[in-house]
Protein backbone atom coordinates (compact mmCIF):
# COMPACT_ATOMS: atom_id res chain seq x y z
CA UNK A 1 -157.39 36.01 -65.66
CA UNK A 2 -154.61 37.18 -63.99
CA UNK A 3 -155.23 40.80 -62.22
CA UNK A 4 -152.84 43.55 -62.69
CA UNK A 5 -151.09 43.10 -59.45
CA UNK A 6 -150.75 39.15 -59.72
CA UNK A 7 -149.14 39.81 -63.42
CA UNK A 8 -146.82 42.34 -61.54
CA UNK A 9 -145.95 39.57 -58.96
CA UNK A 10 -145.36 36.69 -61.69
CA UNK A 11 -142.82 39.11 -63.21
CA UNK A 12 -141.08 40.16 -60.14
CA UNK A 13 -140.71 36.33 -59.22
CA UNK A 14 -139.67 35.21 -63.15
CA UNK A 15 -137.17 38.83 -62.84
CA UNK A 16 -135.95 36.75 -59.47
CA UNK A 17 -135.52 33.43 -60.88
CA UNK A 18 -133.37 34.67 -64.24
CA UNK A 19 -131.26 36.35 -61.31
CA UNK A 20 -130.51 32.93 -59.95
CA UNK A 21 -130.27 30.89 -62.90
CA UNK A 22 -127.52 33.42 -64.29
CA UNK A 23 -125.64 33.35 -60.73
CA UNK A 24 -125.86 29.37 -61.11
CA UNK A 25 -124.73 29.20 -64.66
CA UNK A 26 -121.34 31.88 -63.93
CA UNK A 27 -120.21 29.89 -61.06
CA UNK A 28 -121.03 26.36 -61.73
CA UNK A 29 -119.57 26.69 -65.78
CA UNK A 30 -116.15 28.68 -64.69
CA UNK A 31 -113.53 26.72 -66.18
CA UNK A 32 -111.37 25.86 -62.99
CA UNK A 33 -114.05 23.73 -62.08
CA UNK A 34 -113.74 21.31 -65.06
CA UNK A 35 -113.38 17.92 -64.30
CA UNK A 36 -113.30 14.97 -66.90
CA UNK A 37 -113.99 16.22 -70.06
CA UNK A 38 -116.24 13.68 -71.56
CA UNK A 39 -118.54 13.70 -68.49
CA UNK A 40 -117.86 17.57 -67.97
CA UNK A 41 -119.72 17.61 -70.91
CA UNK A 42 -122.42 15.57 -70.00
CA UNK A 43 -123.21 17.41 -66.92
CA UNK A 44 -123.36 20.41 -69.01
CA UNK A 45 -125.82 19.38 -71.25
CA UNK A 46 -127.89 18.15 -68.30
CA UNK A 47 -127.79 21.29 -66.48
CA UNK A 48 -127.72 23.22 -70.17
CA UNK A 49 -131.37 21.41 -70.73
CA UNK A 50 -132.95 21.56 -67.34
CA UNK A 51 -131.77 25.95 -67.79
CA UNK A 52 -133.48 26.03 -71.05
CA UNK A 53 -136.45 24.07 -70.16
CA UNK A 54 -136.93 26.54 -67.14
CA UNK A 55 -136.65 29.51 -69.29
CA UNK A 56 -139.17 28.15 -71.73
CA UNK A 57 -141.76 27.52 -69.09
CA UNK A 58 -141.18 31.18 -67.15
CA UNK A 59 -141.74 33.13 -70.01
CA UNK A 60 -145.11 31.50 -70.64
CA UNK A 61 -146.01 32.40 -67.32
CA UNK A 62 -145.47 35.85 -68.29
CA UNK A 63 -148.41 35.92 -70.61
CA UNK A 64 -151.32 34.01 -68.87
CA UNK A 65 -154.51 35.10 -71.28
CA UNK A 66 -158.15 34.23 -70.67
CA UNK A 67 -160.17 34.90 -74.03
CA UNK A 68 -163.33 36.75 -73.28
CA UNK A 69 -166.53 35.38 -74.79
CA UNK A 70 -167.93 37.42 -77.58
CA UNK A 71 -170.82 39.22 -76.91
CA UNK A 72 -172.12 38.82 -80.82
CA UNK A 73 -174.15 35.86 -82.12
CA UNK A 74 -173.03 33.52 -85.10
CA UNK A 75 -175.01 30.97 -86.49
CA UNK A 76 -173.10 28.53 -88.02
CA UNK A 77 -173.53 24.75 -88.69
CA UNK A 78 -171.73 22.35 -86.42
CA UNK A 79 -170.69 18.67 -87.42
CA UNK A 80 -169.57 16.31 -84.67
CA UNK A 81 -167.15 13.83 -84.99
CA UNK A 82 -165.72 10.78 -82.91
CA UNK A 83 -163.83 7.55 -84.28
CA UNK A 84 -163.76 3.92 -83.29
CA UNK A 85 -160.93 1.82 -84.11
CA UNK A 86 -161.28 -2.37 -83.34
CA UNK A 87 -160.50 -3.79 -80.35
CA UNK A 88 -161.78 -0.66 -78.44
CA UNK A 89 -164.77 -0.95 -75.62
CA UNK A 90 -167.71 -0.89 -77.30
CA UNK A 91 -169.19 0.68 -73.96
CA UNK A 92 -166.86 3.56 -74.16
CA UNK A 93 -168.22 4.47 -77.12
CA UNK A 94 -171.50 4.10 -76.74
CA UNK A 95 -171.38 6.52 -73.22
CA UNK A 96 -169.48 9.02 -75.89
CA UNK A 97 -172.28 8.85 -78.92
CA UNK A 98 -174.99 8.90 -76.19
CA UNK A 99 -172.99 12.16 -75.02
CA UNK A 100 -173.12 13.64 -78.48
CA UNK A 101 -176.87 12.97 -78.78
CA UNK A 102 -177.37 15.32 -75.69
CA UNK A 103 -175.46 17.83 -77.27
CA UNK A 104 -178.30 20.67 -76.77
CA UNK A 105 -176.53 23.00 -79.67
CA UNK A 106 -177.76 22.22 -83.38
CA UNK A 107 -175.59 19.88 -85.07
CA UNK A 108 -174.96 16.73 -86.78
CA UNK A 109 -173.13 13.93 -85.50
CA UNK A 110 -170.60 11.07 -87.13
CA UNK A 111 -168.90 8.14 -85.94
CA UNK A 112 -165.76 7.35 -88.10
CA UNK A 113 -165.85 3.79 -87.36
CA UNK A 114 -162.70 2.24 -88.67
CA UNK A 115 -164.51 -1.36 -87.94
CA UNK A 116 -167.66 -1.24 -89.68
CA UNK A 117 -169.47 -2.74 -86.73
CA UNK A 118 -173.28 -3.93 -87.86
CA UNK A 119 -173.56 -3.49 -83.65
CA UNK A 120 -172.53 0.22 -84.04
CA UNK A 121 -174.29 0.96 -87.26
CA UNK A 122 -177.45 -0.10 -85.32
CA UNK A 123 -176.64 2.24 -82.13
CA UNK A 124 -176.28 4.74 -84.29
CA UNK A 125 -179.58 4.79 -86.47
CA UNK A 126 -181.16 4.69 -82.75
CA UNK A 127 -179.35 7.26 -81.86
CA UNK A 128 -179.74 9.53 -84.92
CA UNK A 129 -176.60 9.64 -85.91
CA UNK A 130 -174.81 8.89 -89.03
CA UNK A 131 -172.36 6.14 -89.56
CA UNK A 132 -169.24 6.29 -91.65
CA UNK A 133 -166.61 3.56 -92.57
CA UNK A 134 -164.17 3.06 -95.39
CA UNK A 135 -162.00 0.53 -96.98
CA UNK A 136 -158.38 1.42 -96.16
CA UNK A 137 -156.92 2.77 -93.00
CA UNK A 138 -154.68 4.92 -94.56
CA UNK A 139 -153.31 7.80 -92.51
CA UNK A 140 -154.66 6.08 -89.33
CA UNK A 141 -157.15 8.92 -87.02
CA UNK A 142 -156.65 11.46 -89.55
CA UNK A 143 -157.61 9.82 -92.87
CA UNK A 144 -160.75 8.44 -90.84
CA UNK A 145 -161.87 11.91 -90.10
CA UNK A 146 -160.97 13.04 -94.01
CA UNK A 147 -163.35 10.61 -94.87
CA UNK A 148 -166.15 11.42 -93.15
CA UNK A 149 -165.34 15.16 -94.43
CA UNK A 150 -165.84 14.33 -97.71
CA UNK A 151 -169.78 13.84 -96.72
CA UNK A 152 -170.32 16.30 -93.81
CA UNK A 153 -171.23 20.00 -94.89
CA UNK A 154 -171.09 22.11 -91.48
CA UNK A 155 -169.16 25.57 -90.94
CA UNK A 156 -167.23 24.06 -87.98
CA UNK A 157 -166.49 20.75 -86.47
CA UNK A 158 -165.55 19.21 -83.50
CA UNK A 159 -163.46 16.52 -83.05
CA UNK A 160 -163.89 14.26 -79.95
CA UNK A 161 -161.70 10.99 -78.93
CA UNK A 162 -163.77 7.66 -78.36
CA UNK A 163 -163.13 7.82 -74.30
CA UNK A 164 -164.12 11.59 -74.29
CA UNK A 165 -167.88 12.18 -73.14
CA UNK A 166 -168.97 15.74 -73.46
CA UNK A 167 -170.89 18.19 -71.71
CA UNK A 168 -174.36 19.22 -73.45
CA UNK A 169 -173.58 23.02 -73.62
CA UNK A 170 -170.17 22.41 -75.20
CA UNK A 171 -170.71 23.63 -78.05
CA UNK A 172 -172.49 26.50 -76.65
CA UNK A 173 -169.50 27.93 -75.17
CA UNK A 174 -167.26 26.85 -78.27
CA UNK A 175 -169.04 28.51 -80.92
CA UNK A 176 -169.53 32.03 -80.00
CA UNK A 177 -165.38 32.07 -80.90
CA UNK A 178 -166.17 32.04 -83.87
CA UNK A 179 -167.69 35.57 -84.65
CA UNK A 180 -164.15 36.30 -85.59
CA UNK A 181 -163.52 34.85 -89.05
CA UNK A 182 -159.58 34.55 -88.32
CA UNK A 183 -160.11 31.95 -86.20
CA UNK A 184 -159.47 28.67 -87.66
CA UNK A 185 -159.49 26.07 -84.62
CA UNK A 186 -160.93 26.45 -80.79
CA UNK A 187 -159.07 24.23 -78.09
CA UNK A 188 -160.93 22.83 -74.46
CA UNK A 189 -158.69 21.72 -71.48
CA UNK A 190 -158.18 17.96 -71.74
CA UNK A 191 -159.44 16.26 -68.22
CA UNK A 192 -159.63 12.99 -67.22
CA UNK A 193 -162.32 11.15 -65.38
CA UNK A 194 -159.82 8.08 -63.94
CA UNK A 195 -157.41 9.93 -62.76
CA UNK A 196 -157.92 7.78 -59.48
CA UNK A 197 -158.21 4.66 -60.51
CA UNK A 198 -154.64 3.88 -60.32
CA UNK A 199 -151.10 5.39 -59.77
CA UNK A 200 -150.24 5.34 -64.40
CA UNK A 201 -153.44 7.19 -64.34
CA UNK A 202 -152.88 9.71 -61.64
CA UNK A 203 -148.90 10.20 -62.53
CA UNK A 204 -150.21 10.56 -66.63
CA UNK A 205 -152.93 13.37 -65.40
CA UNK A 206 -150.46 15.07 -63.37
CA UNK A 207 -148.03 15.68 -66.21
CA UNK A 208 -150.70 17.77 -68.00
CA UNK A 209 -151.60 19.86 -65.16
CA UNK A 210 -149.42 22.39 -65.87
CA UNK A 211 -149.78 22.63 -69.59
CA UNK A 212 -153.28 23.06 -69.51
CA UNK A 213 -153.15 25.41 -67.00
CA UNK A 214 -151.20 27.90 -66.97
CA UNK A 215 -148.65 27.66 -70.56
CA UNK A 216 -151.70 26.75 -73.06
CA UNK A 217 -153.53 29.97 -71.59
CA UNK A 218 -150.17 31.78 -72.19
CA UNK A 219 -150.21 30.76 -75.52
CA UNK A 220 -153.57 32.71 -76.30
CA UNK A 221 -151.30 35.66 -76.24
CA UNK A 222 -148.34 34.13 -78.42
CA UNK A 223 -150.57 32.73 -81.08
CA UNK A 224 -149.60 29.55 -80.43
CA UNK A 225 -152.03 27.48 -79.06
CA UNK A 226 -151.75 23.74 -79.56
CA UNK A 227 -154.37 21.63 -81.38
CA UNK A 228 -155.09 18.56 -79.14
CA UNK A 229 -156.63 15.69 -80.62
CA UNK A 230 -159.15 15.36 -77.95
CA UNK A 231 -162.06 18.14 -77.57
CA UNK A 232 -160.40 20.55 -80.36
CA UNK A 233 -163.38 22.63 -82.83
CA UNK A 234 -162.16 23.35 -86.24
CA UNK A 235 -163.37 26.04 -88.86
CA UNK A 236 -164.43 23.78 -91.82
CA UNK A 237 -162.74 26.51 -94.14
CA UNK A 238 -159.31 26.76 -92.32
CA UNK A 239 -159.26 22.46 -92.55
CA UNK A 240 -160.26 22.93 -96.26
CA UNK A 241 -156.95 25.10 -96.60
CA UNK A 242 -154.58 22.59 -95.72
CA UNK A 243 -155.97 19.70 -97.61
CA UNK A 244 -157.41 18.60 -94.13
CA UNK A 245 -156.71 17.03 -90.62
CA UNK A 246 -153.18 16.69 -90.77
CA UNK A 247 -151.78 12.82 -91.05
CA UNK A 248 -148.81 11.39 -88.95
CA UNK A 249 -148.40 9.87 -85.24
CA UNK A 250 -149.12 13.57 -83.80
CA UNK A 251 -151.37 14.55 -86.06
CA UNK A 252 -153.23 17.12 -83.86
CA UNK A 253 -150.00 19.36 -83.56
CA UNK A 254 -148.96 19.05 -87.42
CA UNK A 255 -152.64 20.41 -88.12
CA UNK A 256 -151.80 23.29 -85.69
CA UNK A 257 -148.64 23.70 -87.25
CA UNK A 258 -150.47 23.99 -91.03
CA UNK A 259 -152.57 26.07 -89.66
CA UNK A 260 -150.53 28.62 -88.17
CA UNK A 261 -148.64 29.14 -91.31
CA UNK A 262 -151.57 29.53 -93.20
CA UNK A 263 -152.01 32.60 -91.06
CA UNK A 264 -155.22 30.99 -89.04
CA UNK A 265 -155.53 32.03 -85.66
CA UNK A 266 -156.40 29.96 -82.36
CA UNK A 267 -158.22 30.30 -79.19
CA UNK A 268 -157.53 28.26 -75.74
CA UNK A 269 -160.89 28.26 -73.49
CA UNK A 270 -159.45 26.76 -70.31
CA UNK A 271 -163.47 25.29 -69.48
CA UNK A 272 -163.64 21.79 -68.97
CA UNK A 273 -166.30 20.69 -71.23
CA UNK A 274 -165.33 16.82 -71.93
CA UNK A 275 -163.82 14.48 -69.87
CA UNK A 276 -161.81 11.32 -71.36
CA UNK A 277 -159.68 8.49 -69.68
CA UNK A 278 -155.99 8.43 -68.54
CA UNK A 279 -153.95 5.51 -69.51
CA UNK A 280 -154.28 2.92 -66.22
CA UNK A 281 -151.41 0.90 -67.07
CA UNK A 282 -147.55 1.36 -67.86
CA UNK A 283 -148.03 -0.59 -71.30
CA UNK A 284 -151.02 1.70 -72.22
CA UNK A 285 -149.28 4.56 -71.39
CA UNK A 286 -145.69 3.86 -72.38
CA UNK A 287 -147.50 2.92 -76.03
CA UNK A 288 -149.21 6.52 -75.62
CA UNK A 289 -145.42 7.95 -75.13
CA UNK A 290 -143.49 6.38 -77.69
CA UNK A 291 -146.16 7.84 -80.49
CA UNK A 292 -146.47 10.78 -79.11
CA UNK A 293 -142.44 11.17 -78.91
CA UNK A 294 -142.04 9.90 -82.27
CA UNK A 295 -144.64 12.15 -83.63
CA UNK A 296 -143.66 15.13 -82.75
CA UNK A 297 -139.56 14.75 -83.31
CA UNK A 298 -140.94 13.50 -87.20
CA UNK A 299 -142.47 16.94 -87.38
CA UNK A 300 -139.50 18.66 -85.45
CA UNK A 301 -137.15 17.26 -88.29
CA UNK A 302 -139.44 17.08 -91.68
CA UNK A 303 -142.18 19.64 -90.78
CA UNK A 304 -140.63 22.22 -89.26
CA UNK A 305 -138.08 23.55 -91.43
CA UNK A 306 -140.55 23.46 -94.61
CA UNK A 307 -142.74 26.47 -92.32
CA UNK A 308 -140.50 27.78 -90.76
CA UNK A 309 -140.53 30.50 -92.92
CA UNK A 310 -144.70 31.29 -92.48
CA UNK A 311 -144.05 30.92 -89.21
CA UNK A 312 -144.28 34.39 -86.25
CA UNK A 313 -141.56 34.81 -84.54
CA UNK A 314 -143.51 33.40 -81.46
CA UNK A 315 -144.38 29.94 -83.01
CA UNK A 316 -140.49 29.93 -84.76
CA UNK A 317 -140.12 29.42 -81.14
CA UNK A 318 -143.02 27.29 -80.00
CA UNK A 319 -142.66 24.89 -82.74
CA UNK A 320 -138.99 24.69 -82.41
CA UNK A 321 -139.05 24.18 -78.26
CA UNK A 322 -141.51 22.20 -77.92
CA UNK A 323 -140.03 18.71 -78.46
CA UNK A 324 -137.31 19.79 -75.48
CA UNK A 325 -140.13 17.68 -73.09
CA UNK A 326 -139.72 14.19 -75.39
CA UNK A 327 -135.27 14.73 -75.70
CA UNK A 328 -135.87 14.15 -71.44
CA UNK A 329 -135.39 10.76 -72.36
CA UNK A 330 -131.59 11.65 -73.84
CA UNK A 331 -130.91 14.01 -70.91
CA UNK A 332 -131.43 11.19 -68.28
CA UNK A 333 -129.48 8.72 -69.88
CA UNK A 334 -126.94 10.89 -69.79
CA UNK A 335 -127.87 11.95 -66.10
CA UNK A 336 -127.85 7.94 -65.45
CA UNK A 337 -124.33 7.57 -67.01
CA UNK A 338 -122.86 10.04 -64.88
CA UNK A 339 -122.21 8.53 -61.59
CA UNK A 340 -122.10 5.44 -62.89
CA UNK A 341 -119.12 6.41 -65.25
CA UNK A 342 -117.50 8.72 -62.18
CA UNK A 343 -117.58 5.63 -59.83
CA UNK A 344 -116.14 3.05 -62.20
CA UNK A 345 -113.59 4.98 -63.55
CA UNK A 346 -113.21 7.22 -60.18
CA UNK A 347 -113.71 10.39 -62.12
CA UNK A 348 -115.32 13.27 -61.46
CA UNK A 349 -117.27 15.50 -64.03
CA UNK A 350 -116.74 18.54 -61.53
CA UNK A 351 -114.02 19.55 -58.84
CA UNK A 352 -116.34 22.44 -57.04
CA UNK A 353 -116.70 21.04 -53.27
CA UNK A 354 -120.60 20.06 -52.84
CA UNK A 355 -121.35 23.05 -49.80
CA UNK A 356 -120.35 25.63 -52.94
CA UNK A 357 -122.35 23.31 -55.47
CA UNK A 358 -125.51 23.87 -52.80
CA UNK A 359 -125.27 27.63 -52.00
CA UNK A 360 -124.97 28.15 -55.90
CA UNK A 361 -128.10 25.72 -56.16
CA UNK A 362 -130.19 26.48 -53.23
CA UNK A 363 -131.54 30.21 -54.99
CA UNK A 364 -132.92 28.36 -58.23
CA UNK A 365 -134.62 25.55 -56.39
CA UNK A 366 -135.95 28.31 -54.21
CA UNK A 367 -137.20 30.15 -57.01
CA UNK A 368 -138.68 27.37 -59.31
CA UNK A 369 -140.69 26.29 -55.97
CA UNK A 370 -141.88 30.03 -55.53
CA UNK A 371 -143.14 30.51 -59.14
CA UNK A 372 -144.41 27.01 -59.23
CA UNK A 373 -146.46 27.35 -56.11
CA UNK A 374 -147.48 31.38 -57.25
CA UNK A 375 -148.69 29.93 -60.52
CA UNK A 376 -150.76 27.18 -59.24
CA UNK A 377 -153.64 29.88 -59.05
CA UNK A 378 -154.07 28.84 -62.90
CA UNK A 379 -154.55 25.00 -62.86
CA UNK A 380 -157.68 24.20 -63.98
CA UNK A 381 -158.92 22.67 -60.52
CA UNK A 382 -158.18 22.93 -57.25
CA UNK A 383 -157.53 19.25 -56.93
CA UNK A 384 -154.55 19.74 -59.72
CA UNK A 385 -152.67 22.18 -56.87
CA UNK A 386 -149.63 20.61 -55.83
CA UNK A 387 -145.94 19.13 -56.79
CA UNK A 388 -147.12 16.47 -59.09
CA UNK A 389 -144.31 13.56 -57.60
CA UNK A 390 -145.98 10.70 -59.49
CA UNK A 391 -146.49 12.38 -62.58
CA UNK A 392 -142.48 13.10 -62.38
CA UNK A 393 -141.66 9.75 -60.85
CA UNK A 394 -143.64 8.57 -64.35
CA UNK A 395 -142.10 10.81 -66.48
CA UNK A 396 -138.32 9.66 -65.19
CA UNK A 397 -139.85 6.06 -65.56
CA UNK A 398 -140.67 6.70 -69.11
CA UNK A 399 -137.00 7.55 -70.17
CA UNK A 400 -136.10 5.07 -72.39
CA UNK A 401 -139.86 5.38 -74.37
CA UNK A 402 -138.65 9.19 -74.74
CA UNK A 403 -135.56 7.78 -76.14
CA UNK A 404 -136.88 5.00 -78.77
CA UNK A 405 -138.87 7.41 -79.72
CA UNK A 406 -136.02 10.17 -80.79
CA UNK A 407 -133.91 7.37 -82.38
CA UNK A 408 -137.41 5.99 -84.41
CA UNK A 409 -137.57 9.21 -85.48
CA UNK A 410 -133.90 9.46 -86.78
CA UNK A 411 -133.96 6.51 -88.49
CA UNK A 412 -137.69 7.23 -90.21
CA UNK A 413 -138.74 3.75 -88.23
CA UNK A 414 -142.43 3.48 -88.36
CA UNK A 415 -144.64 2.72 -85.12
CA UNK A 416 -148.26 1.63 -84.59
């Protein structure tokens, strides 16, 4: 956690970098600069975005929050769950169920297998562990894990993906958490064991660096820490409260969401404990994207406003901001149309020279590099230290994905 001093430092640098977007936004939005109105506008709403996106990851860094173990015992009963869905490696899953098996904390483990395998059914009467199915695939991961609800009996459960092997003495460090009765879910960082295997894989780890560093500790003091689908414990009761796991394309964040405004608290333990796989490939990952983008605009436009009202303050703002990373895809189309507009129609969207655009420039790349670099302390490895240019070369590759995914959500278009 961060000391007194280093909190004192992060502030001093955030106090620094408000200083510099405020001198950027006077100058560059006076109104004798206006050029073209129609691409004025544009550049406004790129700039507007990129401000607001800054702002919303500063003031996490304000907050950074380790959660101390408790020092009391609970003993509570533990299920285990993992799905399998068809087409998947069958020697993925069997590294994961041998995983669970090794789990050294009492507990008992299901695989929600979506394929009824007779293979799998077989691995897992070796393996001691029992073996769900069901007849419909209704409400995709989340109705599988429903299902096997309706048959397990423990106080808390964790939910693991297929490609996500875990540590024996996860639960161990998971469980403890819950001494407090309040809290309804316990999140783990989500790592990845591939990240090297090829540049998808390393770019798609990078992006998460950050966020499981440094802005989901934050959110330990905001009470709003995200539910990840991967490696995420849930009190049986708080699930039981909300009719279950959550359906829909991100259904990990609308059981958060439920959750929250059912007055259930969270806890993020930045430990890695599991380790799953990275998408290797554009296709796997731009497939990863356009669900995840669709997902969570769905909830942005039909979820949101129906809690909004149960909602703190805090997650009112959470909830509502957090989508800003999927509308990238809008903001660079628009950054794309710019100079292609301004060159075949010889406009310009601005009439500042481009020294004064760089002077007024030059203090907010200066600071977002300072913080950025200061905050690295809080990655979750030493290896994650860095600028992170493929995960951002992936992320500007991945506009259009962003996009779909936006306009799929407009138009209520359903995706796999």
């Amino acid at each position: 956690a961060p000391t007194k001093y280093e909190k004192w430092v992060i502030r001093v640098l955030v106090l620094l970098g408000l200083g510099s977007l405020g001198h950027f936004a006077y100058w560059f939005y006076q109104p004798e600069y206006r050029g073209n109105l129609l691409l004025y506008i544009f550049i406004s709403l790129v700039f507007g975005y990129g401000i607001l996106r800054t702002l919303y990851i500063w003031y996490h860094y304000l907050s950074i929050r380790i959660p101390e173990t408790p020092t009391e015992t609970t003993d509570l009963s533990v299920d285990v769950f993992t799905t399998y869905f068809p087409g998947e490696p069958l020697e993925m899953i069997e590294n994961t169920l041998s995983a669970i098996k090794n789990i050294t904390y009492p507990h008992t483990a299901y695989l929600c297998d979506e394929a009824n395998s007779p293979y799998l059914k077989e691995r897992c009467r070796e393996l001691g562990i029992r073996h769900m199915t069901r007849d419909n695939r209704k409400d995709a991961k989340a109705g599988n894990i429903n299902n096997a609800l309706k048959k397990a009996t423990g106080d808390i459960c964790l939910i693991l993906d297929p490609d996500h092997v875990p540590e024996p003495d996860i639960l161990d460090q998971i469980v403890p958490h819950f001494y407090n009765e309040q809290i309804g879910f316990v999140q783990i960082v989500q790592s990845y064991s591939n990240k090297r295997n090829s540049l998808v894989a390393k770019g798609a780890a990078e992006q998460t660096f950050q966020f499981y560093g440094p802005m989901m500790m934050s959110m330990n003091s905001y009470g709003t820490v995200n539910a990840i689908g991967a490696n995420c414990t849930f009190r049986r009761a708080a699930l039981d409260s909300i009719g279950g796991h959550a359906p829909g394309l991100a259904e990990d964040m609308h059981t958060a969401m439920r959750l929250h405004a059912k007055g259930w608290k969270s806890i993020y333990l930045p430990k890695i404990m599991a380790r799953g796989l990275a998408p290797e490939t554009l296709t796997g990952f731009f497939k990863q994207q356009l669900k995840w983008s669709r997902g969570t605009f769905e909830l942005l436009f039909r979820v949101y406003p129906k809690l909004f009202r149960d909602f703190s303050l805090s997650q009112k703002i959470h909830y509502g901001l957090i989508p800003l990373h999927f509308l990238a895809g809008l903001i660079y189309l628009l950054s794309f149309s710019i100079p292609i507009l301004s060159l075949c129609f010889s406009l310009t969207p601005w009439k500042g020279n481009i020294l004064f655009f760089l002077i007024i420039l030059l203090p907010v790349t200066l600071s977002n590099v300072l913080i950025r670099a200061y905050i690295q302390k809080w990655v979750i490895e030493s290896d994650e230290r860095g600028f992170h240019l493929v995960g951002g070369m992936l992320q500007i590759t991945t506009w259009w994905v962003y996009l779909l995914g936006f306009l799929y959500a407009i138009i209520n278009k359903d995706v796999p």
